[in-house]
PDB file of N, CA and C in Angstrom:
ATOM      1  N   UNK A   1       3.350   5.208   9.616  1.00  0.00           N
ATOM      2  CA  UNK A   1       2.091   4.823  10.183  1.00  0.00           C
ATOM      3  C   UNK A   1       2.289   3.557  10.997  1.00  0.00           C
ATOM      4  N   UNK A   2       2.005   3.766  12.062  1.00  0.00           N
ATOM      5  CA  UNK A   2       2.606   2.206  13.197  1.00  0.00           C
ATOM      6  C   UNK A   2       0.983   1.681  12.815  1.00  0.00           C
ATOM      7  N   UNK A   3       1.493   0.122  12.778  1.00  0.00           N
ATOM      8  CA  UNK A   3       0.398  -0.669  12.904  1.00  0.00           C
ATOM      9  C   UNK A   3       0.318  -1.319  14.225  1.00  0.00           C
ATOM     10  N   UNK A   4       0.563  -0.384  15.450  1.00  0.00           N
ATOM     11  CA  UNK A   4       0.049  -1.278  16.720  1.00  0.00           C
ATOM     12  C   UNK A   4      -1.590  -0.748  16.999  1.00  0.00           C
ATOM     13  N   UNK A   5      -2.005  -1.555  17.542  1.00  0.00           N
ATOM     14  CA  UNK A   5      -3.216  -1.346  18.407  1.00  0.00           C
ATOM     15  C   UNK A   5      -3.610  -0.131  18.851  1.00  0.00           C
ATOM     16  N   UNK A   6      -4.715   0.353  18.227  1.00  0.00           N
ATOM     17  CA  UNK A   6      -5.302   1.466  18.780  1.00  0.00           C
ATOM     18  C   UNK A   6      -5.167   1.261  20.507  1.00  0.00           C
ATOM     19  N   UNK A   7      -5.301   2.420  20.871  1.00  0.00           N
ATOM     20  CA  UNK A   7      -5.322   2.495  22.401  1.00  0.00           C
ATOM     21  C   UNK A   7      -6.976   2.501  22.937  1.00  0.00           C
ATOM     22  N   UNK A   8      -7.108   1.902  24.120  1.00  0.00           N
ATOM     23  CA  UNK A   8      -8.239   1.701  24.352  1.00  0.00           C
ATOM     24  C   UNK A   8      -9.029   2.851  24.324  1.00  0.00           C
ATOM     25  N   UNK A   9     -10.626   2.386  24.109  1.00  0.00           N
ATOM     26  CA  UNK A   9     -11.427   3.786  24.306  1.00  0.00           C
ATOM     27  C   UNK A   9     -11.301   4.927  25.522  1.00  0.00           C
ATOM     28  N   UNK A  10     -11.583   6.395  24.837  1.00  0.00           N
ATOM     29  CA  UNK A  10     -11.318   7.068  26.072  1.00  0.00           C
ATOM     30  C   UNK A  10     -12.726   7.837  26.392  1.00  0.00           C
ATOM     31  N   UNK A  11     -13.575   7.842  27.156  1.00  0.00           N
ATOM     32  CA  UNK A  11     -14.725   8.128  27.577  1.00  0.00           C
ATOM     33  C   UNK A  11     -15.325   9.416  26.631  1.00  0.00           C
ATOM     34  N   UNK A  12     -15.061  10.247  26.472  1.00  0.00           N
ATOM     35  CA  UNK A  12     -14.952  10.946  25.693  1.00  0.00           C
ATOM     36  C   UNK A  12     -15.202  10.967  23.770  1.00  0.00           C
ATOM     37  N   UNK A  13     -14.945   9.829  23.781  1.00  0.00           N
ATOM     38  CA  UNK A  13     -14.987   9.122  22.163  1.00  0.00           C
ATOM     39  C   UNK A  13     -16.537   8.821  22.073  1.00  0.00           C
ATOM     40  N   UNK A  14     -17.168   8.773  20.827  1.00  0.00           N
ATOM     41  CA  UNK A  14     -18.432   8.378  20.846  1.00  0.00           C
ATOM     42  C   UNK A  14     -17.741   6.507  19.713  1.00  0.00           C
ATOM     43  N   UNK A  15     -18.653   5.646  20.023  1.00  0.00           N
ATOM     44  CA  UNK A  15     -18.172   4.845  19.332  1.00  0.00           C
ATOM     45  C   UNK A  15     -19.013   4.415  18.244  1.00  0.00           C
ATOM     46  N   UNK A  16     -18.497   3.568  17.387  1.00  0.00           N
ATOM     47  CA  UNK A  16     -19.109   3.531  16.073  1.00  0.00           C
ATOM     48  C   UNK A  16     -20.029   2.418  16.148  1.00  0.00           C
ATOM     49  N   UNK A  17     -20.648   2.447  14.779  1.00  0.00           N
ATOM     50  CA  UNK A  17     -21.440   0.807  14.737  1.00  0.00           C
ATOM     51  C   UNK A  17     -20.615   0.070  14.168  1.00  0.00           C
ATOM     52  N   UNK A  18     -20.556  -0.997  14.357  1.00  0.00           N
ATOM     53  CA  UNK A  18     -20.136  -2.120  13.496  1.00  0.00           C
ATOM     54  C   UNK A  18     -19.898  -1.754  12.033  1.00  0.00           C
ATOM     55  N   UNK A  19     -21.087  -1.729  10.976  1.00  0.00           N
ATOM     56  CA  UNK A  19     -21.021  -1.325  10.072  1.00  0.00           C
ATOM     57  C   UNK A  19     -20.242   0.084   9.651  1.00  0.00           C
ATOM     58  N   UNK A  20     -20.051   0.950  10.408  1.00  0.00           N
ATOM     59  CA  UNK A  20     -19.320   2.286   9.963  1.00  0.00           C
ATOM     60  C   UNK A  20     -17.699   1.830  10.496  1.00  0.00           C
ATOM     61  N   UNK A  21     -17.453   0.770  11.520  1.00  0.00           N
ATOM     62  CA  UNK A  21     -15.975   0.342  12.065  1.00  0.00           C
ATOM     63  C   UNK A  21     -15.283  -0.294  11.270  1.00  0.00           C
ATOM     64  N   UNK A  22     -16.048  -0.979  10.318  1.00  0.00           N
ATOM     65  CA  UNK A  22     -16.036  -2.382   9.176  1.00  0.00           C
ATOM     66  C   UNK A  22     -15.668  -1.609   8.219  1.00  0.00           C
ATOM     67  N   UNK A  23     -15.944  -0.085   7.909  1.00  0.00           N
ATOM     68  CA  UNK A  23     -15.797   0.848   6.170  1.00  0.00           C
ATOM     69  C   UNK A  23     -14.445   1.421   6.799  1.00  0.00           C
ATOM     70  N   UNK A  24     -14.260   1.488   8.361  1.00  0.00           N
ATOM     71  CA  UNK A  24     -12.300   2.222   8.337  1.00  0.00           C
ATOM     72  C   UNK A  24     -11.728   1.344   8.254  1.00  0.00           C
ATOM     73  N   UNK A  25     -11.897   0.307   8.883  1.00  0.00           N
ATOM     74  CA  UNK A  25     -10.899  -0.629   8.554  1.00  0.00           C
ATOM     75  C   UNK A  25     -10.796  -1.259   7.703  1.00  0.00           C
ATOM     76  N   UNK A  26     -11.365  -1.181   6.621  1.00  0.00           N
ATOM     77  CA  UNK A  26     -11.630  -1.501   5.304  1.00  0.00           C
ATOM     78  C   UNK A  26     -10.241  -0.514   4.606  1.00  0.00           C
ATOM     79  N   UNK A  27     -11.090   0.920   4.442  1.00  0.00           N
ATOM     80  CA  UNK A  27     -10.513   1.801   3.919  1.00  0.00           C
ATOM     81  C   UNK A  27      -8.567   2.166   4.926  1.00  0.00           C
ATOM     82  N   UNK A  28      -8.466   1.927   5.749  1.00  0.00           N
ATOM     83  CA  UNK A  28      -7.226   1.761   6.534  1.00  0.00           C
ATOM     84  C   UNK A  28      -6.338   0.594   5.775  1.00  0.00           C
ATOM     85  N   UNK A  29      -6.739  -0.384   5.642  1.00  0.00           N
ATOM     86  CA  UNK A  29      -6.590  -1.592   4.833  1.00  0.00           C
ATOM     87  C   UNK A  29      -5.964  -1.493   3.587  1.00  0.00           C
ATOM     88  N   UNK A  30      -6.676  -0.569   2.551  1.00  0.00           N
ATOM     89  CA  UNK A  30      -6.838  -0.443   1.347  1.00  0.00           C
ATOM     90  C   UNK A  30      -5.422   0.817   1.427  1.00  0.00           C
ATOM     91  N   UNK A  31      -5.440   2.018   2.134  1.00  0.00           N
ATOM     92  CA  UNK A  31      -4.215   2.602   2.557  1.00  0.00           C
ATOM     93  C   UNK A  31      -3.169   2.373   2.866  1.00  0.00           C
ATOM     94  N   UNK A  32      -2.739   1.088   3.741  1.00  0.00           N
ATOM     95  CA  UNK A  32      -1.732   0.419   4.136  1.00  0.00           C
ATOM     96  C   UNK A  32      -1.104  -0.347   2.685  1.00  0.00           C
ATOM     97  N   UNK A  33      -2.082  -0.869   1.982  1.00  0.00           N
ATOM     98  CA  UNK A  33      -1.498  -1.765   0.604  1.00  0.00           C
ATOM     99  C   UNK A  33      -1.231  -0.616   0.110  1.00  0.00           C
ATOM    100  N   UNK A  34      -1.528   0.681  -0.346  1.00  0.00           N
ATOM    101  CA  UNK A  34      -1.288   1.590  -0.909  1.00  0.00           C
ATOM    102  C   UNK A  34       0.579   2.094  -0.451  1.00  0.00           C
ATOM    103  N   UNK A  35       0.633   2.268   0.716  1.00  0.00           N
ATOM    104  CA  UNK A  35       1.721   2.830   1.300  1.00  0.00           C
ATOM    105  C   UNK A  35       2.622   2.027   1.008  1.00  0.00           C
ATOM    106  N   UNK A  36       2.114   0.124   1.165  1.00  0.00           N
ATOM    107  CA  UNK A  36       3.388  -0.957   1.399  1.00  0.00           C
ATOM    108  C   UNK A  36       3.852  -0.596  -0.516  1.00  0.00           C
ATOM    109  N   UNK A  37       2.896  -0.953  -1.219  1.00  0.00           N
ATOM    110  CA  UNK A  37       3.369  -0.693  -2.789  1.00  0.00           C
ATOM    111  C   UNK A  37       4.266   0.286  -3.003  1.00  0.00           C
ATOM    112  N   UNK A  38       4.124   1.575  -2.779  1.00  0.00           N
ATOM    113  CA  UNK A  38       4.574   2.643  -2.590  1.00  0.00           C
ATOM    114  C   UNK A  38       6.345   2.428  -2.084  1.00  0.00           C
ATOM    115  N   UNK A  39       6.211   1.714  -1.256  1.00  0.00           N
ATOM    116  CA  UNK A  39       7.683   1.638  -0.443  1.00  0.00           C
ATOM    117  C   UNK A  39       8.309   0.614  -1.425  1.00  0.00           C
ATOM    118  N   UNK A  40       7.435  -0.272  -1.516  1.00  0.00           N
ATOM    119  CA  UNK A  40       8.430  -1.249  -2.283  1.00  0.00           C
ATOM    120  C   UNK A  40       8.884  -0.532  -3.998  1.00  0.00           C
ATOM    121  N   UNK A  41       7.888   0.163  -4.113  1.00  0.00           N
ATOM    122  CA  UNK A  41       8.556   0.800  -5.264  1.00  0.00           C
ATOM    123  C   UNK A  41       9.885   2.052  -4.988  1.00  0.00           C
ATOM    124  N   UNK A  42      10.192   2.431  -4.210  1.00  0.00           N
ATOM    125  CA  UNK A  42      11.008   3.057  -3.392  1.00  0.00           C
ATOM    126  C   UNK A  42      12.227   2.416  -3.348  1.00  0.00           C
ATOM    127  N   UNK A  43      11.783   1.241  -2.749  1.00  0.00           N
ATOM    128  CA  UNK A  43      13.162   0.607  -2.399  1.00  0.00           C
ATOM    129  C   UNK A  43      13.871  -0.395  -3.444  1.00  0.00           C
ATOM    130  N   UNK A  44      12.970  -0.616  -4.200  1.00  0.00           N
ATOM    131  CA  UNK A  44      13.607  -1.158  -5.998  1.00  0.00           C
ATOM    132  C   UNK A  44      14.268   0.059  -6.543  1.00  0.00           C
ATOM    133  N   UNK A  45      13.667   1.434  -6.076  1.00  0.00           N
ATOM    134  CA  UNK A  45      14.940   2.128  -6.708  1.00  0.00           C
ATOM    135  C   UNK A  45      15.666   2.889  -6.165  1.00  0.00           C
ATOM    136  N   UNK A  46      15.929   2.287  -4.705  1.00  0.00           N
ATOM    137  CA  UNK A  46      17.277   2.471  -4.251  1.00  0.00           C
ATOM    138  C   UNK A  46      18.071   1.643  -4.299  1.00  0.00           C
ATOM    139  N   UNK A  47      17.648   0.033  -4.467  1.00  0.00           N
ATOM    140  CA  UNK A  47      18.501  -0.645  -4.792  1.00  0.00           C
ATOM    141  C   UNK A  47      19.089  -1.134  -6.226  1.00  0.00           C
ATOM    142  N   UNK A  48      17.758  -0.907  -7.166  1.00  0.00           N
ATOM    143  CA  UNK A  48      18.525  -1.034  -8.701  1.00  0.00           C
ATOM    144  C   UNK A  48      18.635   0.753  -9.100  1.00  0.00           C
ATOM    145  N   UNK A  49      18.065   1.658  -8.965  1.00  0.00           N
ATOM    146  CA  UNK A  49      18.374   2.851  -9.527  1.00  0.00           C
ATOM    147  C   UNK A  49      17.220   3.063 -10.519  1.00  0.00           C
ATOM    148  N   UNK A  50      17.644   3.796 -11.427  1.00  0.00           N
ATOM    149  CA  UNK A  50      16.537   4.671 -12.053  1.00  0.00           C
ATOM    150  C   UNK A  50      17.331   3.675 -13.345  1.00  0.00           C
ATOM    151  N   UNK A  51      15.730   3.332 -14.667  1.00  0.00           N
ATOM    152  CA  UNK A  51      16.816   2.390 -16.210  1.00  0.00           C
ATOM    153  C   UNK A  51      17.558   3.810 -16.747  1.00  0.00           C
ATOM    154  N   UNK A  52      18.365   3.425 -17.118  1.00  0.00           N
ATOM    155  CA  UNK A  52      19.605   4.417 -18.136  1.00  0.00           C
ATOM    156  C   UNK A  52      18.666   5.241 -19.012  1.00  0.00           C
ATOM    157  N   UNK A  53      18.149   6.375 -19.639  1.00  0.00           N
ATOM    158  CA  UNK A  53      17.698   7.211 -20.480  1.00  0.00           C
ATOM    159  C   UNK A  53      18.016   6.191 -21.994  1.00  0.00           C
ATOM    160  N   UNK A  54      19.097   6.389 -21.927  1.00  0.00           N
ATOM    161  CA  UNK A  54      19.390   5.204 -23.449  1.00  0.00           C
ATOM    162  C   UNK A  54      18.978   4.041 -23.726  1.00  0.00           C
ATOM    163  N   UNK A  55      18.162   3.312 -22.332  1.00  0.00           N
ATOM    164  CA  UNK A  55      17.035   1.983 -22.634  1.00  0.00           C
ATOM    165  C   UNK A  55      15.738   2.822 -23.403  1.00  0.00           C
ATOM    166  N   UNK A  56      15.370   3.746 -23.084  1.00  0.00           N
ATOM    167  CA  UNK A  56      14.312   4.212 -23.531  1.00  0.00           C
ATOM    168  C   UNK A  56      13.059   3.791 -23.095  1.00  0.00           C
ATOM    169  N   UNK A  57      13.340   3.279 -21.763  1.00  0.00           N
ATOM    170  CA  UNK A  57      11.979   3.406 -21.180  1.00  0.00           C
ATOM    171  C   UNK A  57      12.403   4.574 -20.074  1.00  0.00           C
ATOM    172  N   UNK A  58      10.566   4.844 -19.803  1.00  0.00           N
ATOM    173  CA  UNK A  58      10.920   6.051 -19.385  1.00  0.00           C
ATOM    174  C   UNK A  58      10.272   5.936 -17.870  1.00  0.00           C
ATOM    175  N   UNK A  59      10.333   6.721 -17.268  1.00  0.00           N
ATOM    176  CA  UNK A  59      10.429   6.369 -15.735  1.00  0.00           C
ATOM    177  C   UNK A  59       9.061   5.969 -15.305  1.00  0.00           C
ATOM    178  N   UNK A  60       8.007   6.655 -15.729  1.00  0.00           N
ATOM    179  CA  UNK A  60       6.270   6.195 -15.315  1.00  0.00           C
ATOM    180  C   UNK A  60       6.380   5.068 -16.038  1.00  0.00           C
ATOM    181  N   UNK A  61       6.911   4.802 -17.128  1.00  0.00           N
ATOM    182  CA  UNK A  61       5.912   2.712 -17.379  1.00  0.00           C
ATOM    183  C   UNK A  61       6.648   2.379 -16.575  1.00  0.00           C
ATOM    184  N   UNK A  62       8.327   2.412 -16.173  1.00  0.00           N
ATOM    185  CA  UNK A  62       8.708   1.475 -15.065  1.00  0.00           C
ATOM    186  C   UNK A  62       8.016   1.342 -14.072  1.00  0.00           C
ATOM    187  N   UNK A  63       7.950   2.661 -13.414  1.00  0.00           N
ATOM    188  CA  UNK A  63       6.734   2.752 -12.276  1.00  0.00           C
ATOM    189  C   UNK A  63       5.601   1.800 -12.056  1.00  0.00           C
ATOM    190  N   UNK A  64       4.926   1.955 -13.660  1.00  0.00           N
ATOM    191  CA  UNK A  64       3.751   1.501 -14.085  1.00  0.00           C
ATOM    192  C   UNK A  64       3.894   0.041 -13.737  1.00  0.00           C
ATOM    193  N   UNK A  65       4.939  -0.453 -14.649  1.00  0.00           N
ATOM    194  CA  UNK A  65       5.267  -1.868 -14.805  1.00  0.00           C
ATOM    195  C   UNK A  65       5.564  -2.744 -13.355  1.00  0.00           C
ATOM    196  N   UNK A  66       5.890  -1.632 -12.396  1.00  0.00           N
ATOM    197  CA  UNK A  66       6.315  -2.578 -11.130  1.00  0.00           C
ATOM    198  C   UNK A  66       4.826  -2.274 -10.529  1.00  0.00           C
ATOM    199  N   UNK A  67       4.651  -1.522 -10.609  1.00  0.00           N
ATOM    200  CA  UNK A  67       3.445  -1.503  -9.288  1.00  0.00           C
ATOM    201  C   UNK A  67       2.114  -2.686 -10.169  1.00  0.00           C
ATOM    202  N   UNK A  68       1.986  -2.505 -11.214  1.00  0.00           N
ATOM    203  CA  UNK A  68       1.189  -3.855 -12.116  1.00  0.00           C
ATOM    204  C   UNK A  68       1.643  -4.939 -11.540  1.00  0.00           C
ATOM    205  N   UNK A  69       3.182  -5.494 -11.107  1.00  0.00           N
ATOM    206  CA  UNK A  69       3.436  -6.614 -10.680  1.00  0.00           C
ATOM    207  C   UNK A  69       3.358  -6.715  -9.311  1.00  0.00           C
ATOM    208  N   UNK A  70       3.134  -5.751  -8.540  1.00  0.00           N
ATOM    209  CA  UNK A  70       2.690  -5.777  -7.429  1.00  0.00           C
ATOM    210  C   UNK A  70       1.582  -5.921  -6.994  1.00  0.00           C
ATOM    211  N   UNK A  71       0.441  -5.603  -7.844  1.00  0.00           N
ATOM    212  CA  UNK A  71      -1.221  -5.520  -7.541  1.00  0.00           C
ATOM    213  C   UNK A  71      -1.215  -6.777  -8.159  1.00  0.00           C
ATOM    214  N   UNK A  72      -0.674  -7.547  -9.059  1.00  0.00           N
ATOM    215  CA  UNK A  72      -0.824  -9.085  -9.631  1.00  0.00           C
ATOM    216  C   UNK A  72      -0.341 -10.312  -8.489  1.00  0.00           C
ATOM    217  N   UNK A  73       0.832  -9.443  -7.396  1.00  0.00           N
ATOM    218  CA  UNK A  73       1.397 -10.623  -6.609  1.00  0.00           C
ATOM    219  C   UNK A  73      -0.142 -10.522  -5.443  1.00  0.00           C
ATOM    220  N   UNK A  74      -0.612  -9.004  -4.765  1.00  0.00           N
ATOM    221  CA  UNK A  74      -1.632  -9.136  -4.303  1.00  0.00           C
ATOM    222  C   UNK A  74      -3.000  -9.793  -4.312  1.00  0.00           C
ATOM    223  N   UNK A  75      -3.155 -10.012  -5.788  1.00  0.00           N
ATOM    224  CA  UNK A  75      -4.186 -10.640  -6.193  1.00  0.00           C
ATOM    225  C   UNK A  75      -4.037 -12.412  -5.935  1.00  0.00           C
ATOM    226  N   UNK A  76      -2.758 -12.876  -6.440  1.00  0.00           N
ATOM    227  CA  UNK A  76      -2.109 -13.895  -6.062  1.00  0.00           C
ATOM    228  C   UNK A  76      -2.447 -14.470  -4.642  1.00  0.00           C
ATOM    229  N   UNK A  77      -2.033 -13.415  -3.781  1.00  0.00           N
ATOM    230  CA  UNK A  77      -1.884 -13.775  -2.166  1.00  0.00           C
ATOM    231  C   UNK A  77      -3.320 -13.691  -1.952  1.00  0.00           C
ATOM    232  N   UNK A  78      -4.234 -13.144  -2.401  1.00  0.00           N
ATOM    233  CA  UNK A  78      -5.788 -13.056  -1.893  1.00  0.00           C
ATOM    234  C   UNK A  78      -6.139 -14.494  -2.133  1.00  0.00           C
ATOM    235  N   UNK A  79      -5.921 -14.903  -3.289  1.00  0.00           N
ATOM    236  CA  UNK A  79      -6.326 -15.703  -4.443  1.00  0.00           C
ATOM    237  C   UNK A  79      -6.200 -17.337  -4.078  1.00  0.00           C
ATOM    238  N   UNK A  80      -4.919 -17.382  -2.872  1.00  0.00           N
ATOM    239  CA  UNK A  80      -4.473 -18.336  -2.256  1.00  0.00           C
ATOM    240  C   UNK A  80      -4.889 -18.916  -0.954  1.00  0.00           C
TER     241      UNK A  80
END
């Protein structure tokens, strides 16, 4: 999903109100944190791997456990 600049209006488009432009980019917003979490959980396990079966944790709390520390660093960065 590129985050450049929509392209300008094309005559053809009906345009929105304010208030209905304010709920996509809201909800666009809320998708993008979704996707970035998503990747970063991705790329923690391409770079550490999957824990060993013999730790006995099992792959959703890891999951669980990183993306919790991810919605906590978000909250952080709002918070600041």
């Amino acid at each position: 999903m590129s985050r450049q600049p929509a392209p300008a209006p094309v005559p053809d488009r009906q345009l929105l109100d304010e208030n209905a432009a304010a709920s996509i980019r809201a909800y666009a917003a809320e998708q993008h944190a979704k996707v970035d979490a998503l990747a970063s959980v991705l790329e923690g396990i391409a770079e550490h791997g999957y824990p060993a079966a013999e730790s006995g944790v099992l792959r959703e709390e890891a999951r669980g456990a990183h993306l919790e520390r991810l919605a906590d660093e978000q909250l952080s960065r709002r918070a600041a």
